[in-house]
N, C-alpha and C. Protein backbone atom coordinates (compact mmCIF):
# COMPACT_ATOMS: atom_id res chain seq x y z
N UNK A 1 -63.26 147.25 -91.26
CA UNK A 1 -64.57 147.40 -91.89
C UNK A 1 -65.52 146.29 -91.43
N UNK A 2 -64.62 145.52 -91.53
CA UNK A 2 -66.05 144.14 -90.75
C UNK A 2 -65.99 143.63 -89.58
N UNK A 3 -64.55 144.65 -88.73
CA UNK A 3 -65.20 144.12 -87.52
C UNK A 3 -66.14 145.56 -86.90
N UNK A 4 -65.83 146.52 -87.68
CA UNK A 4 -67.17 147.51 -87.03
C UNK A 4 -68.34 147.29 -87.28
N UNK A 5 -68.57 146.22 -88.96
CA UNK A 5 -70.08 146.12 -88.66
C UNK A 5 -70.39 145.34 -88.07
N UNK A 6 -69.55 144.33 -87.82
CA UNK A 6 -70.09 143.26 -86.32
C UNK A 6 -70.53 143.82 -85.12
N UNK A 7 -69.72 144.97 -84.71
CA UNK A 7 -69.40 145.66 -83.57
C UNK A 7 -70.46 146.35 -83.61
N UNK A 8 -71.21 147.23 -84.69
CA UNK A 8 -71.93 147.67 -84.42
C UNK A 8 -73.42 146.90 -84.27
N UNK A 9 -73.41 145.93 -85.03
CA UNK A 9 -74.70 144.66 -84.88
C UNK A 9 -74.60 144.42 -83.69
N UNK A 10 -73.75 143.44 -82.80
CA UNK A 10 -73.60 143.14 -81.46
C UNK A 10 -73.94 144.11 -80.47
N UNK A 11 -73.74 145.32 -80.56
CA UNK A 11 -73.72 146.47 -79.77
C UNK A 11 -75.59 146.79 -79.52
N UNK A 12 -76.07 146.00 -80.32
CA UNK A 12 -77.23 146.18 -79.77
C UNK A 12 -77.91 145.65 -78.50
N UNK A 13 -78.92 146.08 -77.50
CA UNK A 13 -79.34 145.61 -76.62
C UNK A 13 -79.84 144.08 -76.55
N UNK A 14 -80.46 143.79 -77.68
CA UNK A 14 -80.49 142.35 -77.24
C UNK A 14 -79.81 141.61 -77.98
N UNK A 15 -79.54 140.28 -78.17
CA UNK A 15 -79.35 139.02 -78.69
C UNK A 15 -79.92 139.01 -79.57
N UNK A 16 -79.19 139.41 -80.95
CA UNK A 16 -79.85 139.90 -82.51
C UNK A 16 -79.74 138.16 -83.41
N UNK A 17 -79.43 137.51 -82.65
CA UNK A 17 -79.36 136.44 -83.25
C UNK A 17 -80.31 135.33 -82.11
N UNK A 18 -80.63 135.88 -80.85
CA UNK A 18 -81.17 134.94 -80.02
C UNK A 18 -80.43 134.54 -79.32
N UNK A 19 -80.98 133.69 -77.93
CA UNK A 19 -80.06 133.50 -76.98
C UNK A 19 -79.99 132.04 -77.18
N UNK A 20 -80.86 131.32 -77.53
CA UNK A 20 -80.71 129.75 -77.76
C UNK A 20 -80.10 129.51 -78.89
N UNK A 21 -79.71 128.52 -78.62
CA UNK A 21 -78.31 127.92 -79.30
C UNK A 21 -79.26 127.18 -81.21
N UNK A 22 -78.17 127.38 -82.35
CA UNK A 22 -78.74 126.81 -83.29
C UNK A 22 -79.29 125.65 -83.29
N UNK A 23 -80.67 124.71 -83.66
CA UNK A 23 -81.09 123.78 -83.77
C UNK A 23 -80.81 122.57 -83.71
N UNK A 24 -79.86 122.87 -85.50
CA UNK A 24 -79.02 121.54 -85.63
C UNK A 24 -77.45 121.14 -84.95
N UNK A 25 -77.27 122.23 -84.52
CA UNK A 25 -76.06 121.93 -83.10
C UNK A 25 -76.55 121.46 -82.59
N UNK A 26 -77.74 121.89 -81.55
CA UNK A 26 -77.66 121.64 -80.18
C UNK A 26 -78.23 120.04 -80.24
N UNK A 27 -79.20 119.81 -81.50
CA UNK A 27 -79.21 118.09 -81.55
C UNK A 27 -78.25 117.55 -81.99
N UNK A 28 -77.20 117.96 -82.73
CA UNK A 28 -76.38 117.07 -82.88
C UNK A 28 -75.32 117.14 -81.35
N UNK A 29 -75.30 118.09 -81.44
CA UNK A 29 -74.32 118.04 -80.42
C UNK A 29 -74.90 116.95 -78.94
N UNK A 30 -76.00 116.49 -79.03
CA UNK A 30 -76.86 115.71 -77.32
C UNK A 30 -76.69 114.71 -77.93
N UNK A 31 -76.07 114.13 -79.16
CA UNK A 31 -75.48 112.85 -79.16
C UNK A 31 -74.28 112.47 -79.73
N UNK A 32 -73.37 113.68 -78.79
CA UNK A 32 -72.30 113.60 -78.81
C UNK A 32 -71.35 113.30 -77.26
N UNK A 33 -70.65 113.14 -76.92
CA UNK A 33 -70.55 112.96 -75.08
C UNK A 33 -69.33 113.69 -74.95
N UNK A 34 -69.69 114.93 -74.08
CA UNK A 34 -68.90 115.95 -73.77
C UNK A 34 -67.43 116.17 -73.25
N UNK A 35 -66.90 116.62 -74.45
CA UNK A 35 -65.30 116.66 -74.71
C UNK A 35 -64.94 118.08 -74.48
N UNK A 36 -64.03 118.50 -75.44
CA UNK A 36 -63.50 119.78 -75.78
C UNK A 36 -64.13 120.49 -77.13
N UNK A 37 -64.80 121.58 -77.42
CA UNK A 37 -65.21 121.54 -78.46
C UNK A 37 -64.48 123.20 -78.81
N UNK A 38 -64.39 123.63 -80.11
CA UNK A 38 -64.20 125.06 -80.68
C UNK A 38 -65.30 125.42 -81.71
N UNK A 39 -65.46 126.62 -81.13
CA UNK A 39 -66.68 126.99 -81.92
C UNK A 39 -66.02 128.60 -82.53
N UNK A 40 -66.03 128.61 -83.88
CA UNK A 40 -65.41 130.03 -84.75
C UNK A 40 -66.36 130.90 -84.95
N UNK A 41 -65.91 132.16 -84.74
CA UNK A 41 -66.81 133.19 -85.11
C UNK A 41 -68.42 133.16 -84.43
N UNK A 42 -68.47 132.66 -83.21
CA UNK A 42 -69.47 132.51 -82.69
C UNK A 42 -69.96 133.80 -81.90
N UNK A 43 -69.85 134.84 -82.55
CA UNK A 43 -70.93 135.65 -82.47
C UNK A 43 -71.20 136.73 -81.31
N UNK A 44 -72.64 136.11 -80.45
CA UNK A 44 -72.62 136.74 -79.34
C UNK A 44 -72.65 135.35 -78.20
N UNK A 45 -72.09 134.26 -78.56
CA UNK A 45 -71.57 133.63 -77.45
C UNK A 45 -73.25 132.38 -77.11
N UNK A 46 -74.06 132.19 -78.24
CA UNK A 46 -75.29 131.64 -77.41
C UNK A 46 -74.81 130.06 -78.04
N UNK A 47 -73.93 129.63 -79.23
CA UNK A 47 -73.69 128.13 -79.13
C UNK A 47 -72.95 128.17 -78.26
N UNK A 48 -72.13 128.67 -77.56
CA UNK A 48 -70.99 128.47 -76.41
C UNK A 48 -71.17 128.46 -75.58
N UNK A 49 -72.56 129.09 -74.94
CA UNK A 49 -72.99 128.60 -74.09
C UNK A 49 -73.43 127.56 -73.79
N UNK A 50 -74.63 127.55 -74.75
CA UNK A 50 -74.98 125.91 -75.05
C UNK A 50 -74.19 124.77 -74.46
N UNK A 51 -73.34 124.88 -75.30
CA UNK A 51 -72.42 123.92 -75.03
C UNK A 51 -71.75 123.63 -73.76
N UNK A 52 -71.21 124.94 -73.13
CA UNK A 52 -70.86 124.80 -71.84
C UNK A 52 -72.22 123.90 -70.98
N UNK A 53 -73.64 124.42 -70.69
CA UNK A 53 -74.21 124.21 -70.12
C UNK A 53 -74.55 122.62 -70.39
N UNK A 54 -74.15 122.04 -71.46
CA UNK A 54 -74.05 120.33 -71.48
C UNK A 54 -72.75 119.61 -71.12
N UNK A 55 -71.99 120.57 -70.84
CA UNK A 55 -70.68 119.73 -70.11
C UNK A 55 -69.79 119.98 -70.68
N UNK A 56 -69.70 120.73 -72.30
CA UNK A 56 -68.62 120.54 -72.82
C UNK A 56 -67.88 121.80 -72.31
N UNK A 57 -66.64 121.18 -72.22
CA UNK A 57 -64.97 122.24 -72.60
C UNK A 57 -64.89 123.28 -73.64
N UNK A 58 -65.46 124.61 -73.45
CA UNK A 58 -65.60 125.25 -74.88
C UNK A 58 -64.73 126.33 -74.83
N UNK A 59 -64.43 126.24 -76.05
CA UNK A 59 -63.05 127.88 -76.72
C UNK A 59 -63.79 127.85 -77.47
N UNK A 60 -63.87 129.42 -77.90
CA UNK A 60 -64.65 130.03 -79.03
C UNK A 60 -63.82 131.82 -79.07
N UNK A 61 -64.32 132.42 -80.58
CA UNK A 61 -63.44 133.03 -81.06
C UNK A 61 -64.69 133.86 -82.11
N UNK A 62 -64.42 135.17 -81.67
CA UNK A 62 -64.53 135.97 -82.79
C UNK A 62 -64.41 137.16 -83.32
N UNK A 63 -64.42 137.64 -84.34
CA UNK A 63 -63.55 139.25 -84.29
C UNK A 63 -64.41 140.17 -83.48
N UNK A 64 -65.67 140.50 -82.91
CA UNK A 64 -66.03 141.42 -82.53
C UNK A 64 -66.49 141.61 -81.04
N UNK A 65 -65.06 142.61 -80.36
CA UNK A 65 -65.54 142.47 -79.07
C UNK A 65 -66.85 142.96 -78.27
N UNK A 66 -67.83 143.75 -79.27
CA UNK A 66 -68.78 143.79 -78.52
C UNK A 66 -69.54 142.48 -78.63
N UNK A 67 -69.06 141.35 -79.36
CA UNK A 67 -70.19 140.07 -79.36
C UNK A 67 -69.27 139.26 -78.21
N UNK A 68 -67.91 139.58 -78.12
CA UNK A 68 -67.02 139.20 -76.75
C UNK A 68 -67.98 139.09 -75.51
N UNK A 69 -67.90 140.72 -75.19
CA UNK A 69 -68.95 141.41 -74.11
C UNK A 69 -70.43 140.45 -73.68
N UNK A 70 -71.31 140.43 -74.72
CA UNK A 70 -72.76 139.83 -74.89
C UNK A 70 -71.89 137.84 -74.02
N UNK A 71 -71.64 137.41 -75.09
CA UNK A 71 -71.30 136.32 -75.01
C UNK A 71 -70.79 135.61 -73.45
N UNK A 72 -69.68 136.86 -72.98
CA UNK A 72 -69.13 136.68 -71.64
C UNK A 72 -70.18 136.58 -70.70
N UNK A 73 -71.23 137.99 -70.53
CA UNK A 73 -72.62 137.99 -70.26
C UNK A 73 -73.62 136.97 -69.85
N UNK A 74 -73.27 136.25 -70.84
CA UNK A 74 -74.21 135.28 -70.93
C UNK A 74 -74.42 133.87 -70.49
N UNK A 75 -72.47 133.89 -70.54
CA UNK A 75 -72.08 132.59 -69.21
C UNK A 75 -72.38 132.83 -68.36
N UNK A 76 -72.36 134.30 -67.55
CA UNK A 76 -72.80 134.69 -66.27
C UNK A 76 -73.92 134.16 -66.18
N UNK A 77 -74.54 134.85 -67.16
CA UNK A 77 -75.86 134.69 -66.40
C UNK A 77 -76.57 133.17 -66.83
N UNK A 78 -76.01 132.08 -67.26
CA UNK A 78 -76.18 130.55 -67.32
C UNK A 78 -75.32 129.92 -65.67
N UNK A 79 -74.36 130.44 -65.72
CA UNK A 79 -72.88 130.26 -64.11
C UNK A 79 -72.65 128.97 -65.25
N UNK A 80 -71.37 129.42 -66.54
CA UNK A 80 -71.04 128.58 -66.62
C UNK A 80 -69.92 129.23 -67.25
N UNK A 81 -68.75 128.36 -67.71
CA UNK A 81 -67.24 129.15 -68.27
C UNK A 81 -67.29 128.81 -69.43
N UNK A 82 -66.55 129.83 -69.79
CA UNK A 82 -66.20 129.79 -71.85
C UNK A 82 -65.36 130.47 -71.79
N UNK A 83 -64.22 129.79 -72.74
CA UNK A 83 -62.98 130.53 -73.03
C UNK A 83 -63.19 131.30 -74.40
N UNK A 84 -63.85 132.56 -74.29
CA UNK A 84 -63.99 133.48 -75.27
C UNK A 84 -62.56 134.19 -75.68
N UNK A 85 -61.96 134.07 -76.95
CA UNK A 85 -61.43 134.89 -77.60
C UNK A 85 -61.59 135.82 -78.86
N UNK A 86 -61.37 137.09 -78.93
CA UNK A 86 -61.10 137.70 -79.95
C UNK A 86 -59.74 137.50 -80.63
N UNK A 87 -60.16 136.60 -82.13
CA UNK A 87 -59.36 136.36 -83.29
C UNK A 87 -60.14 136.41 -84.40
N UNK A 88 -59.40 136.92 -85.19
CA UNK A 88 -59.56 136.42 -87.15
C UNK A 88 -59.77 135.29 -87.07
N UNK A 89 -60.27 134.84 -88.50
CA UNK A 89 -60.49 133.62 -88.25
C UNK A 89 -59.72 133.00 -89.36
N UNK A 90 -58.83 133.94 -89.67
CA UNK A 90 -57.66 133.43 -91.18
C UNK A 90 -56.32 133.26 -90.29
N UNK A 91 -56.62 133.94 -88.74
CA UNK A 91 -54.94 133.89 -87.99
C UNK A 91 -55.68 133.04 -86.65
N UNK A 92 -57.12 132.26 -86.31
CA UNK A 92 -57.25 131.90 -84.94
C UNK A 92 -55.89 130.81 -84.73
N UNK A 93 -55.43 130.26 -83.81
CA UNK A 93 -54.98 129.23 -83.48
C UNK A 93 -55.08 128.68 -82.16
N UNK A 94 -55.23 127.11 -82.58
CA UNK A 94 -54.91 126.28 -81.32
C UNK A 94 -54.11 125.09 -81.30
N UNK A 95 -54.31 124.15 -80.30
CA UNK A 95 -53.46 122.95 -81.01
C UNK A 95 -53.38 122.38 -81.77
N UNK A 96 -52.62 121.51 -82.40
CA UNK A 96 -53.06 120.49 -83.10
C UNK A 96 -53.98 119.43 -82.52
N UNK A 97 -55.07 118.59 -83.13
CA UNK A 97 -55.51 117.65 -82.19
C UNK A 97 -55.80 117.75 -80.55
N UNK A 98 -56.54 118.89 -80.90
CA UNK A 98 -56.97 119.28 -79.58
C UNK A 98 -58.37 119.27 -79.37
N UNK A 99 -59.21 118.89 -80.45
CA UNK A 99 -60.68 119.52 -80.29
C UNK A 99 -61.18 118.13 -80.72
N UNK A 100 -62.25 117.73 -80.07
CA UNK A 100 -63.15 116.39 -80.12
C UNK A 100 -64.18 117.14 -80.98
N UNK A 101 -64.53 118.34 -81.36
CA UNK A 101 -65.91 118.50 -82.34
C UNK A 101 -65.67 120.27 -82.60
N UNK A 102 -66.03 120.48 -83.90
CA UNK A 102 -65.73 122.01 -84.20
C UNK A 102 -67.05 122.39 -84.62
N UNK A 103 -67.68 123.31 -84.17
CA UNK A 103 -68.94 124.17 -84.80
C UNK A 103 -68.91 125.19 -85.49
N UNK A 104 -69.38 125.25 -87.11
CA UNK A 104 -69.35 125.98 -88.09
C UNK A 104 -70.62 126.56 -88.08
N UNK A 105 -71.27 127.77 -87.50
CA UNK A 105 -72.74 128.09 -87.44
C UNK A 105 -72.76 128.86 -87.90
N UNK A 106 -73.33 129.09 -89.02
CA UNK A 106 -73.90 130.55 -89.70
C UNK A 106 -72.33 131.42 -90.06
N UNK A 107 -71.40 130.75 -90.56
CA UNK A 107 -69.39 132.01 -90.43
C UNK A 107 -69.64 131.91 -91.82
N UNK A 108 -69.75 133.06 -92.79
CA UNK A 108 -69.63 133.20 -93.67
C UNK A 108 -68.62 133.83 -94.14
N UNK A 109 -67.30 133.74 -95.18
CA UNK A 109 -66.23 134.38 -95.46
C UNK A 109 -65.76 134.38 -96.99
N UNK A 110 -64.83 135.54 -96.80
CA UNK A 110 -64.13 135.30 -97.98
C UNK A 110 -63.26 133.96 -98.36
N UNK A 111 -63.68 133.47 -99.85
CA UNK A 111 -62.61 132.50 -100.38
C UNK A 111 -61.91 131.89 -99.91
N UNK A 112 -60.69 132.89 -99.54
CA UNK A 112 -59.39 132.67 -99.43
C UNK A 112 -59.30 132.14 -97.49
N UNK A 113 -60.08 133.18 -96.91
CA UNK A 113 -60.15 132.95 -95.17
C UNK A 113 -61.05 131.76 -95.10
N UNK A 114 -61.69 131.43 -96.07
CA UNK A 114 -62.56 130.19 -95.87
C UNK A 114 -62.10 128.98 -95.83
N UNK A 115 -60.64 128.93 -96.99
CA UNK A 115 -60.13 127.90 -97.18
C UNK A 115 -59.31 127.81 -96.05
N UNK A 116 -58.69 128.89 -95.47
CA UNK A 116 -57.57 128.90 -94.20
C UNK A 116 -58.31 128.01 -93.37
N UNK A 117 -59.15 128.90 -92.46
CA UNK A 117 -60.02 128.70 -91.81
C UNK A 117 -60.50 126.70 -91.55
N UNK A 118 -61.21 126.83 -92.65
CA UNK A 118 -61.41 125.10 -92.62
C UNK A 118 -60.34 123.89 -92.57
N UNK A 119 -59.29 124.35 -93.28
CA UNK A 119 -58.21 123.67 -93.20
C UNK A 119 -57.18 123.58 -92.02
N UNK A 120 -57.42 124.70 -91.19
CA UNK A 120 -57.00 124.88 -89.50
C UNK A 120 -57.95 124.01 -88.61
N UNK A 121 -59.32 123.38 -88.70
CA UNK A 121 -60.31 123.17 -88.26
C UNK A 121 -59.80 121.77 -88.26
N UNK A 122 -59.53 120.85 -89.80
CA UNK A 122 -59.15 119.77 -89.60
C UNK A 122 -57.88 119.49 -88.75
N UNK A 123 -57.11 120.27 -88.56
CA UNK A 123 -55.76 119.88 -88.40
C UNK A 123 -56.37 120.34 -86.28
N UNK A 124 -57.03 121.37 -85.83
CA UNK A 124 -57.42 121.45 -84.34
C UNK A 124 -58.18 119.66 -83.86
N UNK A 125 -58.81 118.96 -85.25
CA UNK A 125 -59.56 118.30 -84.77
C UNK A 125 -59.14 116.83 -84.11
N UNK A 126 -59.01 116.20 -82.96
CA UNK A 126 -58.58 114.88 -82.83
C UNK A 126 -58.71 114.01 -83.84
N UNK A 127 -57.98 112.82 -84.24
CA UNK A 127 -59.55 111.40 -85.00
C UNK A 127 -60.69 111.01 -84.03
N UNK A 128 -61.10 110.68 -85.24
CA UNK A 128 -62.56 110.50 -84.75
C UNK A 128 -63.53 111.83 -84.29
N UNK A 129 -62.85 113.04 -84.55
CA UNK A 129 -63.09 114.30 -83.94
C UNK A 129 -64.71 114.94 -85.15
N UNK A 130 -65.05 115.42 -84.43
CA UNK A 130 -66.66 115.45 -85.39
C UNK A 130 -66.83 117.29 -85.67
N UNK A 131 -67.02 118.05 -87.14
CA UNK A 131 -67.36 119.28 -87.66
C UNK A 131 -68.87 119.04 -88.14
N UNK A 132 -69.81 120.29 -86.97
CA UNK A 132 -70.87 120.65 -87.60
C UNK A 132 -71.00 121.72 -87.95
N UNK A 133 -71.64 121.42 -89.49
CA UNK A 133 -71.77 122.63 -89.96
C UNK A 133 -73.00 123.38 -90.13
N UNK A 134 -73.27 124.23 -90.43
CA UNK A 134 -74.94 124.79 -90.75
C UNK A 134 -74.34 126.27 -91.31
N UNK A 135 -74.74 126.88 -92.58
CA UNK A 135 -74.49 127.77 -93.37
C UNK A 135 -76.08 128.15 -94.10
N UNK A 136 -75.67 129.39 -95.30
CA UNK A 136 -76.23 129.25 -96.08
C UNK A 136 -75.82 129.00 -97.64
N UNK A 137 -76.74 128.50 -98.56
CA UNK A 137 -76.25 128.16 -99.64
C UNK A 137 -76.60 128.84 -100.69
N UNK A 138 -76.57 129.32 -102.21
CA UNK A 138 -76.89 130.15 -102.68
C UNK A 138 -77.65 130.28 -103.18
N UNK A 139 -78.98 129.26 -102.81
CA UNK A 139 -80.64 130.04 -103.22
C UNK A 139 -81.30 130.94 -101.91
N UNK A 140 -80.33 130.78 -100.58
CA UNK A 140 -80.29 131.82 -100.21
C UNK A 140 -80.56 133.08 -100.33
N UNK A 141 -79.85 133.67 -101.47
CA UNK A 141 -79.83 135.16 -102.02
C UNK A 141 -81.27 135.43 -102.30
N UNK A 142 -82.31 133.90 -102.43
CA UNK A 142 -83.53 134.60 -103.23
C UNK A 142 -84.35 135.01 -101.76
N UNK A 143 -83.79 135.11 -100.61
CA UNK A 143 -84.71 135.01 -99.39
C UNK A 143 -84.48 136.27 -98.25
N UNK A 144 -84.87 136.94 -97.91
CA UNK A 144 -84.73 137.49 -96.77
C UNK A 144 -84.69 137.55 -95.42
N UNK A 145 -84.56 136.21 -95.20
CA UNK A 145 -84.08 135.68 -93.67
C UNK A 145 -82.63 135.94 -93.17
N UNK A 146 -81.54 136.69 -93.63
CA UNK A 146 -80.46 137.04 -93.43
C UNK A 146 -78.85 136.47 -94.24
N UNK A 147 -78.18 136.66 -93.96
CA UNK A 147 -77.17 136.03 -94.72
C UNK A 147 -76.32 136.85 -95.41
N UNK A 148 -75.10 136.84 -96.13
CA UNK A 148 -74.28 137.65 -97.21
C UNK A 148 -74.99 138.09 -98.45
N UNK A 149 -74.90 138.99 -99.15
CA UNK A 149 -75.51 138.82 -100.85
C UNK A 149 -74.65 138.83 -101.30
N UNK A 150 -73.28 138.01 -101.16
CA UNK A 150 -72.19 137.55 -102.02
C UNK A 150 -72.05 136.22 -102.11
N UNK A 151 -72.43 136.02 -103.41
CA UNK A 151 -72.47 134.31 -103.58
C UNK A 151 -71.21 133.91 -103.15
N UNK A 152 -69.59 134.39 -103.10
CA UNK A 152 -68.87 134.04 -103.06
C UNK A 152 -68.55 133.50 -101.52
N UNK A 153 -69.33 133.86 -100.45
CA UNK A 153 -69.53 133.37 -99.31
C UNK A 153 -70.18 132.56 -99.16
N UNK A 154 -70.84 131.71 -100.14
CA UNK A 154 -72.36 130.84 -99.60
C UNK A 154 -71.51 129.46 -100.11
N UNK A 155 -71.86 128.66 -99.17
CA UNK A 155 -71.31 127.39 -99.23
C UNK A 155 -72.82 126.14 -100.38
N UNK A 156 -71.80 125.45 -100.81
CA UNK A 156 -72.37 124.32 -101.45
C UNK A 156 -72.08 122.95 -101.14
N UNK A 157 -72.83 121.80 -101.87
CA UNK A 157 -72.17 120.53 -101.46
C UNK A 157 -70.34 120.26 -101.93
N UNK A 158 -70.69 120.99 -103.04
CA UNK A 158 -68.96 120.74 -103.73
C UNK A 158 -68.11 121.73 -103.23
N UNK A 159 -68.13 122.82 -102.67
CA UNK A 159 -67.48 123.24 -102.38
C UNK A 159 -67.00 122.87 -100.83
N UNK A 160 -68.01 122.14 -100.09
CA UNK A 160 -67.69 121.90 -99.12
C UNK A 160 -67.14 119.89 -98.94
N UNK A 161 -67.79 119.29 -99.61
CA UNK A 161 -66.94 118.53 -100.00
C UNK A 161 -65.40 118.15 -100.18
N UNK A 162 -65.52 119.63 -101.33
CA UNK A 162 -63.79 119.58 -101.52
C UNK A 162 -62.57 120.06 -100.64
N UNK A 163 -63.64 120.79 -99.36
CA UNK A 163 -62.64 121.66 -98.26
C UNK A 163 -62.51 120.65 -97.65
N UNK A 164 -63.30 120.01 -97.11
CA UNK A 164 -63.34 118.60 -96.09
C UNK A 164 -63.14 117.41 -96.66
N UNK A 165 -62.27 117.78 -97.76
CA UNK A 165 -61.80 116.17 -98.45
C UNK A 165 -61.17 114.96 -97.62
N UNK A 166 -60.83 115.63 -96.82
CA UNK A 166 -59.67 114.74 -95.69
C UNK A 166 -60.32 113.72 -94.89
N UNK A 167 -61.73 114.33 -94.77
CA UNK A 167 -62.80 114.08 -93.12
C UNK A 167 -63.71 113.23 -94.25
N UNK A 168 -64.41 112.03 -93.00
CA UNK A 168 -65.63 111.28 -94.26
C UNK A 168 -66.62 112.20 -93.48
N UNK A 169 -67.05 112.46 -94.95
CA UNK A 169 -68.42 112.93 -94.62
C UNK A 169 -69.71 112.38 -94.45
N UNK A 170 -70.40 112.54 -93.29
CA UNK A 170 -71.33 111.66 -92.51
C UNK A 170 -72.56 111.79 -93.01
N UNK A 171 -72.83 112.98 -93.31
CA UNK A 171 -74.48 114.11 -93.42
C UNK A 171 -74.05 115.47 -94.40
N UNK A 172 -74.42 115.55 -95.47
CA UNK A 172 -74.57 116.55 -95.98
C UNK A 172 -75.73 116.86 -96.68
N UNK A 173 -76.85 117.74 -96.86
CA UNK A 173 -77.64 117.80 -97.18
C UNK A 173 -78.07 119.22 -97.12
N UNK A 174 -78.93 119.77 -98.54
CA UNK A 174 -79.77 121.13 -98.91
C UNK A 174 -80.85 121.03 -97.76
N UNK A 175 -81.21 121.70 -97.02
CA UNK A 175 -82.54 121.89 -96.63
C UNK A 175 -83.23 123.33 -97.17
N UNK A 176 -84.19 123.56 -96.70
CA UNK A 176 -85.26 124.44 -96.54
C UNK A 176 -85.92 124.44 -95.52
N UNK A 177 -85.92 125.66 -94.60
CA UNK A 177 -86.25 125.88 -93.26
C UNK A 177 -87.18 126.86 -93.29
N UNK A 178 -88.13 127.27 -91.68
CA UNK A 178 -88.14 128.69 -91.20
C UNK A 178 -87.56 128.78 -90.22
N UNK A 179 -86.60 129.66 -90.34
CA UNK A 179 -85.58 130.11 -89.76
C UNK A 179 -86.06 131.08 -88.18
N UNK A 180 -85.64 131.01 -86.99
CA UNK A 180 -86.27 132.06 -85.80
C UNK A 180 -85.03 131.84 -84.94
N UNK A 181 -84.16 132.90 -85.41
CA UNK A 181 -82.81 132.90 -84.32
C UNK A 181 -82.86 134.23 -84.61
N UNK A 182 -83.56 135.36 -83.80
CA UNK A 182 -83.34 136.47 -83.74
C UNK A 182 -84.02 137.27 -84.61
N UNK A 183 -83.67 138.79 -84.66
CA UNK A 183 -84.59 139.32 -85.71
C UNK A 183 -83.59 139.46 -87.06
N UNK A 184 -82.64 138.57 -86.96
CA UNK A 184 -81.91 138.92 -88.16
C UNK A 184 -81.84 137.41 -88.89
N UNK A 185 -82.43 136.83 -88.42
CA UNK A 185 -82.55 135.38 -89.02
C UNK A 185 -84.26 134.97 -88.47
N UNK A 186 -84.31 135.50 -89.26
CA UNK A 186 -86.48 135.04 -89.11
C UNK A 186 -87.25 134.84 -90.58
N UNK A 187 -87.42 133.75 -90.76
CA UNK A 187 -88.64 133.49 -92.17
C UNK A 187 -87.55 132.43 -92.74
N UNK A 188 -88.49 132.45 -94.13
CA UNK A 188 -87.92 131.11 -95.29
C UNK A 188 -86.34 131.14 -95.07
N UNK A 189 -85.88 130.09 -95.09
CA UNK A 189 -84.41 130.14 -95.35
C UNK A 189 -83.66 128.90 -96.11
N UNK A 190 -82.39 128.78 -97.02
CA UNK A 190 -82.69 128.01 -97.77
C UNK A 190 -80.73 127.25 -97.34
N UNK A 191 -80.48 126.69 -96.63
CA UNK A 191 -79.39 126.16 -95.87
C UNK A 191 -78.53 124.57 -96.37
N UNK A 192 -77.52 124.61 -95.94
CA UNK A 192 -76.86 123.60 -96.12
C UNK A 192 -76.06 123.05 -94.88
N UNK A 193 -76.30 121.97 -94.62
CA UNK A 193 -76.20 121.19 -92.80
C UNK A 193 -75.11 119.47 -93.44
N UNK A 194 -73.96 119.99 -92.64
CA UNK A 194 -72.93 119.16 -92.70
C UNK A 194 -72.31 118.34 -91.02
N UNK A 195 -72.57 117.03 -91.42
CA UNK A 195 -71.11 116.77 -90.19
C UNK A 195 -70.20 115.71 -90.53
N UNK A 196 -69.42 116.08 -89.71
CA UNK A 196 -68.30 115.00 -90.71
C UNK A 196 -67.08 114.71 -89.94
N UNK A 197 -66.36 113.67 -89.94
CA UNK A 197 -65.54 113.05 -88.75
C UNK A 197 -64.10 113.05 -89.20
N UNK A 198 -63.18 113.16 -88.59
CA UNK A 198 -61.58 112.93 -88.81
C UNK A 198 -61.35 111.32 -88.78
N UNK A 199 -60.81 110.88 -89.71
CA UNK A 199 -60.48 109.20 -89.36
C UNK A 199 -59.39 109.68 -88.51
């Protein structure tokens, strides 16, 4: 059920989310110095590119192979490599201590895959290894710039706090944006922007 509606979102002709990479990645990420990074549920492949095209080592992962397709696409047409996989993101795996920085952009989930999920993230991450996050939070729901209408997907400070208990947290903070990543993320938007390090 949800990977056809991915499949069928992705399946559209253009880059429904945009081809440039999210905001607060791509600055956080230019003062970061290019490692190995994993990026989940990334979509149609435009933070992974990103990233490739600054040097970094990127694996990325997400259930829908038509955002596979787009994403692969799109290294081409940058000439740069990404190790794109299709996985869940309650069964992805990689090493332990393999990843210098993990990108959480816009992955909204159930509960239970949320808690998996994040708790696989710390354990992929080296020390000193750095998670950015960018979500939405649940005044969200009052906005039409895109997102779940299940509060039970929308991240908060405490809830994200308590997933990343392990990691100090560096930056967490509510914003309020206008949002322009595509036509499915355009206007007011009401977000929550995390990063946070492995001792």
């Amino acid at each position: 059920m949800i990977n056809s509606f991915w499949n069928e979102r992705y399946s559209e002709t253009e880059f429904v989310y945009g081809e440039a990479p999210n905001v607060f990645f791509a600055e956080t990420l230019s003062k970061l110095k290019p490692c190995t990074i994993i990026l989940p549920c990334d979509g149609e492949g435009r933070n992974a590119v990103h990233a490739a095209r600054q040097g970094w080592n990127v694996q990325a992962f997400d259930l829908s192979e038509a955002g596979k397709l787009k994403a692969d696409g799109l290294a081409l047409k940058y000439d740069v490599k990404i190790d794109f996989q299709i996985q869940d993101a309650a069964l992805a795996l990689y090493p332990v201590e393999s990843a210098d920085a993990v990108a959480i952009i816009y992955t909204h989930l159930p509960i239970e895959v949320r808690k998996k999920l994040y708790q696989n993230i710390i354990h992929w991450l080296k020390p000193g290894g750095k998670v950015i996050l960018e979500t939405f939070c649940p005044e969200q729901l009052n906005n039409n710039s895109g997102g779940p209408k299940d509060i039970n997907m929308l991240n908060t400070k405490e809830i994200l706090s308590e997933d990343f208990k392990d990691l100090k947290i560096d930056y967490l903070e509510y914003v309020h944006i206008h949002l322009s990543e595509g036509k499915y993320h355009e206007g007011p938007a009401d977000i929550i922007r995390m990063i946070a390090t492995k001792p």
